[in-house]
C-alpha atoms as a PDB file:
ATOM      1  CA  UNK A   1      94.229 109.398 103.694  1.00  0.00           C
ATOM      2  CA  UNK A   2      93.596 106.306 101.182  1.00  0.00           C
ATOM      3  CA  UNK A   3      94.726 102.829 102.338  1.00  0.00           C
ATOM      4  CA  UNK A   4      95.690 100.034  99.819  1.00  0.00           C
ATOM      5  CA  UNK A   5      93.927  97.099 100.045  1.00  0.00           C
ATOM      6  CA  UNK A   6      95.705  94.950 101.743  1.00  0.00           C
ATOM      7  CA  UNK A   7      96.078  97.910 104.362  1.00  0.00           C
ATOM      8  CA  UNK A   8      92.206  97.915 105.094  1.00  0.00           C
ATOM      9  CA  UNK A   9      92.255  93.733 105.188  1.00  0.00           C
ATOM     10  CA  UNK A  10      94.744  93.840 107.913  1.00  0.00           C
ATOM     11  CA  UNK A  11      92.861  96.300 110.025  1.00  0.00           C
ATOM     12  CA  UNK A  12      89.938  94.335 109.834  1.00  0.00           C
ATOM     13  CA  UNK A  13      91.594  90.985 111.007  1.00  0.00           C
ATOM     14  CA  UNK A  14      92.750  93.245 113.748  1.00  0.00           C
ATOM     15  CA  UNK A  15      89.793  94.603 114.543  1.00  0.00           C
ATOM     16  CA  UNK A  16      88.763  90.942 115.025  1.00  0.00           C
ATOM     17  CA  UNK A  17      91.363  89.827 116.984  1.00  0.00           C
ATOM     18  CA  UNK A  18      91.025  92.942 119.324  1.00  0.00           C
ATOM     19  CA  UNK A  19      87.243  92.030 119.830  1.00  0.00           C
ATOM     20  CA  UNK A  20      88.452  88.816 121.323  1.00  0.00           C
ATOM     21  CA  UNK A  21      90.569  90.381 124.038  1.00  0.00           C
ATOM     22  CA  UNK A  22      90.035  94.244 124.492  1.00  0.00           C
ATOM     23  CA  UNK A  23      87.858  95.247 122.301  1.00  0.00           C
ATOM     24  CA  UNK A  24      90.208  98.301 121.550  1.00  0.00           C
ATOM     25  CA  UNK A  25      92.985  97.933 118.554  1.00  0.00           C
ATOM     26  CA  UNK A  26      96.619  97.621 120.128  1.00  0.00           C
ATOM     27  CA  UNK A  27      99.786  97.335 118.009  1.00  0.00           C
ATOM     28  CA  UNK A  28     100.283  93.737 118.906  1.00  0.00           C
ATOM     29  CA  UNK A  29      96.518  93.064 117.103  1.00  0.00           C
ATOM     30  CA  UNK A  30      97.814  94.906 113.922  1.00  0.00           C
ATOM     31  CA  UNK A  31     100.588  92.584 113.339  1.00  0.00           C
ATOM     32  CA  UNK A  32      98.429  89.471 114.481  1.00  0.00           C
ATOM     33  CA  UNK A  33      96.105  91.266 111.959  1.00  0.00           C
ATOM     34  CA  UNK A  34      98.952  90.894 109.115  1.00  0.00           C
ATOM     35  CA  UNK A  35      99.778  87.396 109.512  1.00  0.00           C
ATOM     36  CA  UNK A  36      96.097  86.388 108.768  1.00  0.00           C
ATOM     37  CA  UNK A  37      96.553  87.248 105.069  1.00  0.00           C
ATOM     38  CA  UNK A  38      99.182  84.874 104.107  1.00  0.00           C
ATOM     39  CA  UNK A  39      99.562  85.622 100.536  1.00  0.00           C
ATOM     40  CA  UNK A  40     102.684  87.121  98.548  1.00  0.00           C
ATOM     41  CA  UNK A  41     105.210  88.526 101.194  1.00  0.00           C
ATOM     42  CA  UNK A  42     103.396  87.362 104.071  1.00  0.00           C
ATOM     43  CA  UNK A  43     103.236  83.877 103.193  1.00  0.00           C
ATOM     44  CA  UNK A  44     107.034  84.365 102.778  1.00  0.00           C
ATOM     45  CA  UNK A  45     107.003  85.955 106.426  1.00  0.00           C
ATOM     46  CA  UNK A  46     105.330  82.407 107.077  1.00  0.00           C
ATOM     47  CA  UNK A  47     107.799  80.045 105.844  1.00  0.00           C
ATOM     48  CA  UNK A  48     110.603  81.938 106.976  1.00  0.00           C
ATOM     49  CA  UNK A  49     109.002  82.681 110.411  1.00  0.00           C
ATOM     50  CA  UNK A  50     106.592  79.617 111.052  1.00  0.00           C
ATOM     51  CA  UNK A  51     106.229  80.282 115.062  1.00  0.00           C
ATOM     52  CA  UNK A  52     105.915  84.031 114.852  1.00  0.00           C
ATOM     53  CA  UNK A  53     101.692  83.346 115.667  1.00  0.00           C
ATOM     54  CA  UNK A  54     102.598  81.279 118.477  1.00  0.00           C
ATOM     55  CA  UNK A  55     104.675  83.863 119.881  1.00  0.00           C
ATOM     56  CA  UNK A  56     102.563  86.981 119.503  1.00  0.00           C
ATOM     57  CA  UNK A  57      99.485  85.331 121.238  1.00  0.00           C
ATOM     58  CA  UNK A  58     100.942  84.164 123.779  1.00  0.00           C
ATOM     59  CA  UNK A  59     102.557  87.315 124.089  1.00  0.00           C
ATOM     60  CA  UNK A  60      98.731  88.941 124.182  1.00  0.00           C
ATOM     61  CA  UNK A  61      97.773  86.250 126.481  1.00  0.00           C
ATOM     62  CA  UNK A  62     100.162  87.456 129.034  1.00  0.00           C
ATOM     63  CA  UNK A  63     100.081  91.033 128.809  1.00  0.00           C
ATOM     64  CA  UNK A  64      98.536  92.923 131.165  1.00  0.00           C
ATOM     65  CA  UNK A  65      96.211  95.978 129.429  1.00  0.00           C
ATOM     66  CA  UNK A  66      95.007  99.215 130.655  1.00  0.00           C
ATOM     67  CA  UNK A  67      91.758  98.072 131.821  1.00  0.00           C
ATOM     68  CA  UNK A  68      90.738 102.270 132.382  1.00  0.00           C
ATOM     69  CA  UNK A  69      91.810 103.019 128.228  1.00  0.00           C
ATOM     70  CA  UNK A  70      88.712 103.747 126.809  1.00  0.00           C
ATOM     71  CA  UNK A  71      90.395 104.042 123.506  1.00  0.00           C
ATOM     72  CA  UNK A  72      89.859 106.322 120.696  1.00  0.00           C
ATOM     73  CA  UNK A  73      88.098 106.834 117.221  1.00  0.00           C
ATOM     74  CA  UNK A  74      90.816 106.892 114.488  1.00  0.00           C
ATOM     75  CA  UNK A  75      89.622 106.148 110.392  1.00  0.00           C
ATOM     76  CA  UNK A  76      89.107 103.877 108.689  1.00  0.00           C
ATOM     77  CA  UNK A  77      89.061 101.933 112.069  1.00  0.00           C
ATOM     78  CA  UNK A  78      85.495 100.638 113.215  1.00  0.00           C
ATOM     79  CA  UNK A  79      86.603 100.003 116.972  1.00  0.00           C
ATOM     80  CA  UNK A  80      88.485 102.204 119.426  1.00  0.00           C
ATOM     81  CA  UNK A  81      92.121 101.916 118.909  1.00  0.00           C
ATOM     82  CA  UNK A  82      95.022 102.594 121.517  1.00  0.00           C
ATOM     83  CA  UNK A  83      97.258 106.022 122.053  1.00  0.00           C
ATOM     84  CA  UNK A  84     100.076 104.256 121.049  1.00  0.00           C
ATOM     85  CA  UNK A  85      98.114 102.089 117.947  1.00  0.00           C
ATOM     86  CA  UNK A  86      97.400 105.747 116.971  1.00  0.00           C
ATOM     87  CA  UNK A  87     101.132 107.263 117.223  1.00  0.00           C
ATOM     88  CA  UNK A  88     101.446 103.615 114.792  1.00  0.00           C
ATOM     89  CA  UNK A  89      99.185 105.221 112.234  1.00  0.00           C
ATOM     90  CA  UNK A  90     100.684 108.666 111.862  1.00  0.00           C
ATOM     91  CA  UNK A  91     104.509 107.538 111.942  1.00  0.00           C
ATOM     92  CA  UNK A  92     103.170 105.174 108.701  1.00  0.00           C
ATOM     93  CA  UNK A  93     101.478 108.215 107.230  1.00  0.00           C
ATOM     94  CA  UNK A  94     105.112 110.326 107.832  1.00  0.00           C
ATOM     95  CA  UNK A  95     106.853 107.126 106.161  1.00  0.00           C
ATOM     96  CA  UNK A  96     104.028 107.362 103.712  1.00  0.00           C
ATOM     97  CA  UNK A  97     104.616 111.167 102.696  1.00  0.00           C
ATOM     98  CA  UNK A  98     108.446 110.983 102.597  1.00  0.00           C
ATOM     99  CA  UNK A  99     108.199 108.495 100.253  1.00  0.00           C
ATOM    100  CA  UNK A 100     105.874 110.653  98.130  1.00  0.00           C
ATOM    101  CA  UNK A 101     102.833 108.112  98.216  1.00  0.00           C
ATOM    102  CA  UNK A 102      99.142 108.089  98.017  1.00  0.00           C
ATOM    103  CA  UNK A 103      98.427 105.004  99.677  1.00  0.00           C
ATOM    104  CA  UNK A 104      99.317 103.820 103.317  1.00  0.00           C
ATOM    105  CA  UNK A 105     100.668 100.223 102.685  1.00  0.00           C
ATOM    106  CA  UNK A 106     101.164  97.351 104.996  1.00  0.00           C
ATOM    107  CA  UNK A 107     105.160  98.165 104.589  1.00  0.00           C
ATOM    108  CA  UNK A 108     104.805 101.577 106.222  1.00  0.00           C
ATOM    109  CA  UNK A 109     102.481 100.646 109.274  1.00  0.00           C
ATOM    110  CA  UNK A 110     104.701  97.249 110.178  1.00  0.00           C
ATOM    111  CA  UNK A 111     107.683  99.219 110.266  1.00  0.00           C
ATOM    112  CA  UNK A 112     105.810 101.913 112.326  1.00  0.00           C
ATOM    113  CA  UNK A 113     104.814  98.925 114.517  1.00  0.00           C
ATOM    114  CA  UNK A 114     108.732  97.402 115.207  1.00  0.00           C
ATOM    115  CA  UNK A 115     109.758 100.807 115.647  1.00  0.00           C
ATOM    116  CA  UNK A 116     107.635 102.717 117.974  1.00  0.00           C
ATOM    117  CA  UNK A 117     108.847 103.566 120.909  1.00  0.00           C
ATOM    118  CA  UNK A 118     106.199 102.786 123.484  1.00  0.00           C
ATOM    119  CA  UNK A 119     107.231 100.127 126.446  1.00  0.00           C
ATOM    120  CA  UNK A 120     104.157  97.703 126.331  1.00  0.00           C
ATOM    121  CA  UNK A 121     104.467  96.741 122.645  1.00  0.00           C
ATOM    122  CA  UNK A 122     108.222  96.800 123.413  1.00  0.00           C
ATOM    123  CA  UNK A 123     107.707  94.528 125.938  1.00  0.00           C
ATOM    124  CA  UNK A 124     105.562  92.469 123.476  1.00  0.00           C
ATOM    125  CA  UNK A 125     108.067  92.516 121.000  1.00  0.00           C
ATOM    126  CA  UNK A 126     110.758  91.336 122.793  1.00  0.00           C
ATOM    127  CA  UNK A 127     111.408  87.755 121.813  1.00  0.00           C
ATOM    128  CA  UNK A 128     110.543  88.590 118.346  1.00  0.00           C
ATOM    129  CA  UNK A 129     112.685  88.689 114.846  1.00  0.00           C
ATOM    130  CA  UNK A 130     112.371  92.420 114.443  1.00  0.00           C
ATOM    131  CA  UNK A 131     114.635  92.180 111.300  1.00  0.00           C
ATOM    132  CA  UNK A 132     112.704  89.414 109.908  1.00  0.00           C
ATOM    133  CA  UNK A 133     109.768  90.827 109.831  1.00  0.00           C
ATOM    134  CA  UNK A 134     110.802  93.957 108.536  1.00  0.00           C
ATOM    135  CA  UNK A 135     112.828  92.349 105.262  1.00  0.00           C
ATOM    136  CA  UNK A 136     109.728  90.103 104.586  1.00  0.00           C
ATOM    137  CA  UNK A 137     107.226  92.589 104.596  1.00  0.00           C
ATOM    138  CA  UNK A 138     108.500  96.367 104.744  1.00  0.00           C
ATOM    139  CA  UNK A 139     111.311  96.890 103.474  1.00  0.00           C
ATOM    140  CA  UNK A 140     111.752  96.990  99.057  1.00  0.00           C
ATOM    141  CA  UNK A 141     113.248  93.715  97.262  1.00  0.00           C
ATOM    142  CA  UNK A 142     113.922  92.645  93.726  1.00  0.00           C
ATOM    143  CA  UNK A 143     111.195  91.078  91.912  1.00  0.00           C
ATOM    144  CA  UNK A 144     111.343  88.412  89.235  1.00  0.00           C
ATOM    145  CA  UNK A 145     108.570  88.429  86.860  1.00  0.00           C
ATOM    146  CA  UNK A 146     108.268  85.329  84.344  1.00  0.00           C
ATOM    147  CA  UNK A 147     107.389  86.460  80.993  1.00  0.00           C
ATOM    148  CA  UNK A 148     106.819  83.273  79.358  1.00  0.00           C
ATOM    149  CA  UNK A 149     102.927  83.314  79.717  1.00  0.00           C
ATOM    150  CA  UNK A 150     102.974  86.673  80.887  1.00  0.00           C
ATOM    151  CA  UNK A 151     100.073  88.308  78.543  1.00  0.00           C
ATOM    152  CA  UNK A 152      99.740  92.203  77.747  1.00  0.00           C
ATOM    153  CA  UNK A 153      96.024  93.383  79.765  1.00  0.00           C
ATOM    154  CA  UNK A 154      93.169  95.633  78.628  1.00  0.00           C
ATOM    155  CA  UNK A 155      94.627  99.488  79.317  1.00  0.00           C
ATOM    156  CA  UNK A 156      92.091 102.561  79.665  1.00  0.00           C
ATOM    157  CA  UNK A 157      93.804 106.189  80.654  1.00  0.00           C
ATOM    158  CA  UNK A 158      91.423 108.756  79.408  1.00  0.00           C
ATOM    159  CA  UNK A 159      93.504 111.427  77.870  1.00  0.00           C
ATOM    160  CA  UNK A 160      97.254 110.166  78.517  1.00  0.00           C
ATOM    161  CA  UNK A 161      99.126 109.473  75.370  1.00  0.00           C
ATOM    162  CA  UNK A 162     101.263 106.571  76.063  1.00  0.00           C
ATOM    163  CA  UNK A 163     104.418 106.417  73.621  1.00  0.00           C
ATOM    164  CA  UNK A 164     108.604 105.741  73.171  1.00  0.00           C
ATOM    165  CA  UNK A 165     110.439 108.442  74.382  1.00  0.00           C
ATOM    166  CA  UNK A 166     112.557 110.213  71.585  1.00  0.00           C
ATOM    167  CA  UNK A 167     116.056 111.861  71.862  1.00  0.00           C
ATOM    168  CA  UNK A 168     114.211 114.929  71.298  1.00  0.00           C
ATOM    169  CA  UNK A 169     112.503 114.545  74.581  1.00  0.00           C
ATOM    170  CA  UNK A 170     115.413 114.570  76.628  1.00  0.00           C
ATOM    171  CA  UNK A 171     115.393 117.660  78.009  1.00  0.00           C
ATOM    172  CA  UNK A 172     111.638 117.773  79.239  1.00  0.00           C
ATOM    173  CA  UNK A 173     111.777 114.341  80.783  1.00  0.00           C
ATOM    174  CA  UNK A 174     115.458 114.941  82.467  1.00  0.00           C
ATOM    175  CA  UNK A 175     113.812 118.367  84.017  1.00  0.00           C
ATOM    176  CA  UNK A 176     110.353 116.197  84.846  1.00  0.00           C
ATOM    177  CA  UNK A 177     112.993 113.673  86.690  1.00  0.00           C
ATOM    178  CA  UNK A 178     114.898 116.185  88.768  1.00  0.00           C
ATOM    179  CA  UNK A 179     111.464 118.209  89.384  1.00  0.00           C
ATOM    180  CA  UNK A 180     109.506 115.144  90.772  1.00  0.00           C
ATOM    181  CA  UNK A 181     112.535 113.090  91.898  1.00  0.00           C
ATOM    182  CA  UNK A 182     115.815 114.391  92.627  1.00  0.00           C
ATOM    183  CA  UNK A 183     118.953 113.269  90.948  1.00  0.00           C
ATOM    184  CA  UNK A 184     119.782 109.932  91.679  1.00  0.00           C
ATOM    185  CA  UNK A 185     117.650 108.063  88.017  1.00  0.00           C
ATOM    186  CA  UNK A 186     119.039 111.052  85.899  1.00  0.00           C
ATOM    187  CA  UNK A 187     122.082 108.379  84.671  1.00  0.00           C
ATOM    188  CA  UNK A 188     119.623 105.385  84.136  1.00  0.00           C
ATOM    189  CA  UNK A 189     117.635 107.862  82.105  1.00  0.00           C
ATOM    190  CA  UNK A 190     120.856 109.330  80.274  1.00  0.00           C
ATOM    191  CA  UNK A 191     121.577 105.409  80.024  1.00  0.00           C
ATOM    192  CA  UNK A 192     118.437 104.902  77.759  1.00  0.00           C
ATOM    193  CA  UNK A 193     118.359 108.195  75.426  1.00  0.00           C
ATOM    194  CA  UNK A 194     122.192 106.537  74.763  1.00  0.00           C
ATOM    195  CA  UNK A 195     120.421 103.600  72.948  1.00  0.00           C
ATOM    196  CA  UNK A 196     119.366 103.200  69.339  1.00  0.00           C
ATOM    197  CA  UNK A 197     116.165 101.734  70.899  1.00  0.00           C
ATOM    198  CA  UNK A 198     115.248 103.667  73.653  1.00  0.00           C
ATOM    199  CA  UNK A 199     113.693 101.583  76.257  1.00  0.00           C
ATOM    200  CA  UNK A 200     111.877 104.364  78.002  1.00  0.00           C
ATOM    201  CA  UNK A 201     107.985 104.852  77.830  1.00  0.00           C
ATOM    202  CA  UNK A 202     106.327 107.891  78.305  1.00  0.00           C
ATOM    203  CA  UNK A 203     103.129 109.479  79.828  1.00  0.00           C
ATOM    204  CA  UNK A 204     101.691 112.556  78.357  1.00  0.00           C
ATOM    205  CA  UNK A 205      98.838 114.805  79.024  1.00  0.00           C
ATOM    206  CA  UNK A 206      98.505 118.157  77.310  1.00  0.00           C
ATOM    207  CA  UNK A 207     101.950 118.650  76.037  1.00  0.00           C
ATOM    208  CA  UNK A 208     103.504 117.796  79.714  1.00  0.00           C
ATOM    209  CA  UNK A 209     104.990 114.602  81.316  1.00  0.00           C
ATOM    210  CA  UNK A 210     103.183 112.498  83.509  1.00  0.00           C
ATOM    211  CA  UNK A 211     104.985 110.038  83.941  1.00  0.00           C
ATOM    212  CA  UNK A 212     108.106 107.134  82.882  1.00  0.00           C
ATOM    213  CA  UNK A 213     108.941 103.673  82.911  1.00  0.00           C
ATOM    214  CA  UNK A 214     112.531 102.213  81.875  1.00  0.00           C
ATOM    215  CA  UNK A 215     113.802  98.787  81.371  1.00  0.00           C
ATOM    216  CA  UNK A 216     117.630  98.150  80.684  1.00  0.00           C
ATOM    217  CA  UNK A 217     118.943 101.006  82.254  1.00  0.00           C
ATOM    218  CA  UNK A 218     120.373 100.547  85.379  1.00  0.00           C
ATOM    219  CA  UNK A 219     123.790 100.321  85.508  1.00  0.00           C
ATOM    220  CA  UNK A 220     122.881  98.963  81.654  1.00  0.00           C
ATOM    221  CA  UNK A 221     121.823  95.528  82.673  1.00  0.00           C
ATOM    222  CA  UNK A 222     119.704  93.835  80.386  1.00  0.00           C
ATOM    223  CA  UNK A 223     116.462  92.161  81.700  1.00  0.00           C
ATOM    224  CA  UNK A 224     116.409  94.882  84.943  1.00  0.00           C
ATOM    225  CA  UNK A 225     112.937  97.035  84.461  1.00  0.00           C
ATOM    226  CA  UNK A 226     113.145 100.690  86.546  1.00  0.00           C
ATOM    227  CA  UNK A 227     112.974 102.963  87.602  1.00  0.00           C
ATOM    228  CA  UNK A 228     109.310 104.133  86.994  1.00  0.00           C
ATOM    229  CA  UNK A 229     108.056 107.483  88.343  1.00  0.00           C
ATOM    230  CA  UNK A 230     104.377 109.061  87.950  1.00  0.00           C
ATOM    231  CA  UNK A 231     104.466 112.917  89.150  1.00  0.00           C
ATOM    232  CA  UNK A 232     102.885 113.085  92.512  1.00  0.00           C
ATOM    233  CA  UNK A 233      99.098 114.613  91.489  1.00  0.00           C
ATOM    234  CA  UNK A 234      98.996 111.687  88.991  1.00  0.00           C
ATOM    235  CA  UNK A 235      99.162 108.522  90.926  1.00  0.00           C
ATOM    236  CA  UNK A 236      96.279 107.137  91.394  1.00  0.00           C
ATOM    237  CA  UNK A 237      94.880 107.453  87.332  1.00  0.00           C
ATOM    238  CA  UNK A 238      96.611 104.012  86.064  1.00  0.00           C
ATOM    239  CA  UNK A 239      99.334 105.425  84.809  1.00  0.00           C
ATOM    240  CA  UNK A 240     101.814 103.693  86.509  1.00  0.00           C
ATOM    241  CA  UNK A 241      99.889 100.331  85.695  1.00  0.00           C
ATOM    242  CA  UNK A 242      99.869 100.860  82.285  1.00  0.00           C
ATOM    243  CA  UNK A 243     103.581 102.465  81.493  1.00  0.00           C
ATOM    244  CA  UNK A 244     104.570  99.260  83.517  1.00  0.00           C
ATOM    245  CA  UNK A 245     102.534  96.760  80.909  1.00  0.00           C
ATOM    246  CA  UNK A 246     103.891  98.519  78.368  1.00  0.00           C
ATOM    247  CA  UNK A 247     107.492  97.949  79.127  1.00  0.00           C
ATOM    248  CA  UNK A 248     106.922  94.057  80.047  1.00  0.00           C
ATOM    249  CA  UNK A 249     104.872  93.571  76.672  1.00  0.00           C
ATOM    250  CA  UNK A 250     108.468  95.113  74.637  1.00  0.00           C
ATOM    251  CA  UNK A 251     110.725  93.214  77.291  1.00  0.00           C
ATOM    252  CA  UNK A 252     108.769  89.890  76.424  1.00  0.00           C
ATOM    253  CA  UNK A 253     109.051  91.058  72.398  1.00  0.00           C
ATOM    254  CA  UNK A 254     112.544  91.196  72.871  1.00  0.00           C
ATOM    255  CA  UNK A 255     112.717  87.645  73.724  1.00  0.00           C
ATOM    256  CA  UNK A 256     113.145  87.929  77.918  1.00  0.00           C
ATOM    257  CA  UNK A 257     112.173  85.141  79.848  1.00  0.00           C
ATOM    258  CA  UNK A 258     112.247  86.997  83.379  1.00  0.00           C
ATOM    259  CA  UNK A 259     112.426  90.470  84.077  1.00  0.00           C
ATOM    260  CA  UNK A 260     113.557  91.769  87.028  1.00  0.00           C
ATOM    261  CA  UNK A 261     111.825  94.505  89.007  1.00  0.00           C
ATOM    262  CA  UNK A 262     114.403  96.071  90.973  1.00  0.00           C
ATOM    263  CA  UNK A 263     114.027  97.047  94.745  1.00  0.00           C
ATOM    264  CA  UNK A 264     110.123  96.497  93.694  1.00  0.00           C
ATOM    265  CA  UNK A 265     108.180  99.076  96.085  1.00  0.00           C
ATOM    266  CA  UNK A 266     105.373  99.405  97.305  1.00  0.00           C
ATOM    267  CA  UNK A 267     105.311  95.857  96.643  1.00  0.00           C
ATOM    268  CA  UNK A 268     101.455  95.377  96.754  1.00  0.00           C
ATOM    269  CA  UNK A 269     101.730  97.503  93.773  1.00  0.00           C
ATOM    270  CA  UNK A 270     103.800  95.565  92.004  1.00  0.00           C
ATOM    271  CA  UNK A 271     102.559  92.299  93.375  1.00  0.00           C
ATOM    272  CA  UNK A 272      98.414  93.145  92.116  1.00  0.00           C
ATOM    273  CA  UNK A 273      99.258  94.634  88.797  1.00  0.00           C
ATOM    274  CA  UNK A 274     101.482  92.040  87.472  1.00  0.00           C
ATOM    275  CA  UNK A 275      99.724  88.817  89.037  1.00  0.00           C
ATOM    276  CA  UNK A 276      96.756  90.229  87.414  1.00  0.00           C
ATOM    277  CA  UNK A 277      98.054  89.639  83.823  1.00  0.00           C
ATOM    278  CA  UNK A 278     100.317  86.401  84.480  1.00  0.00           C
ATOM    279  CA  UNK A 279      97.341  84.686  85.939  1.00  0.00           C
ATOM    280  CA  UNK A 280      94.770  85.360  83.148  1.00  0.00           C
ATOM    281  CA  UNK A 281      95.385  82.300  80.798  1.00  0.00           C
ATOM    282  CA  UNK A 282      94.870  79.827  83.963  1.00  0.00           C
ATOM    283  CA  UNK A 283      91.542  81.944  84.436  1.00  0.00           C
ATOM    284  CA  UNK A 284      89.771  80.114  81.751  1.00  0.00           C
ATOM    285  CA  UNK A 285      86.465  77.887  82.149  1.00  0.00           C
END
């Protein structure tokens, strides 16, 4: 199983934070684990939620923990972790495969965390914000991106032909759609072909789809970028990275100030590969 980045960070702030107290990862040291990182969401989860430290150690400093658990080995973990820290790890891994994803992202393990049903972290739990924590850091939001300095970033994808989709590509990428994703984008992709411009990018390897980004589609809003889809044995060869540069670079051509990624998710996805180009210019010495 591959973790994202900010995935591994938080385990290792747990780890820490378990070494102070029981030298075995529990739930409670995950989240305590998130909250170090206070960057993008989680510094949100901060402003919003500026005693939620306060309350989770002194939530560890009262708790009472199996002194007999030994714990147990569990990757990528270096330390034992808990039964229940465990049941954590494979509920985000079922979130994590529903979803159709490669990566295990904070998102999946938090919720995994505020939803397990195991009576000490309950009882750890109980005088916090569930629902705060959850709509700061796991669950999908709308993203604006400013284009004004927004710049378009080196791209390397070793045999993928990126290009405009064509009217005469509409019946491939609606059956590519349906095959890898079900129904519910086959209007915002009928809502594109419709346009003298289409604003859909495409992703092609041998003659077959890869993958498809959109922008003005939904619902036929301008300035709204989505929905994006790379087929499932493709997502981790910057495809998705570079169909969603492409479409920014044309949105900001177009004249946009902002676009607007809607119901962004995984948002460390989103978050990494667009910061990475908007902070570029102010990266000069």
């Amino acid at each position: 199983m591959s973790y994202t980045e900010r995935s591994i960070a938080i385990i290792r702030f747990a780890e820490m934070e378990a070494e102070k107290t029981t030298g075995i990862v529990y739930p409670i040291h995950l989240l305590l684990g998130l909250l170090k990182i206070r960057t993008e969401t989680v510094a949100e989860l901060y402003i919003n939620y500026p005693n939620l430290p306060d309350i989770l150690y002194d939530e560890v400093k009262k708790t009472k923990f199996d002194k007999g658990e030994s714990g147990i080995s569990y990757q990528p973990f270096s330390i034992p972790i808990s039964e229940t820290t465990k049941l954590v790890m494979e509920k985000a891994k079922e979130r994590m495969n529903h979803y159709g994803q490669v990566y295990l992202n904070e998102g999946y393990i938090i919720e995994a965390i505020c939803k397990v049903d195991e009576c000490l972290t309950k009882a750890m739990l109980r005088r916090v914000d569930i629902d705060q924590i959850l709509h700061s850091v796991a669950y999908p939001r709308d993203m604006i991106v400013s284009l004004r300095d927004y710049s378009f970033p080196a791209i390397s994808v070793s045999k993928i032909i990126l290009k405009k989709a064509k009217r005469s590509d509409a019946v491939e990428l609606k059956s590519f759609v349906k095959g890898e994703f079900g129904e519910g984008w086959l209007t915002a992709i009928e809502n594109g072909l419709s346009q003298d411009n289409i604003p859909i990018y495409l992703a092609w390897e041998d003659e077959q789809i890869m993958g498809f980004a959109c922008y003005d589609v939904v619902r036929k809003k301008k300035g709204l970028f989505g929905p994006m889809g790379i087929s499932l044995l493709n997502r981790i060869q910057g495809i998705g990275y570079a169909l969603l540069h492409y479409s920014l670079y044309e949105m900001k051509a177009k004249g946009y100030e902002y676009a607007v990624i809607g119901e962004a998710g995984p948002l460390e996805f989103y978050e990494k590969l667009v910061m990475q180009s908007l902070y570029r210019k102010s990266l000069k010495f």
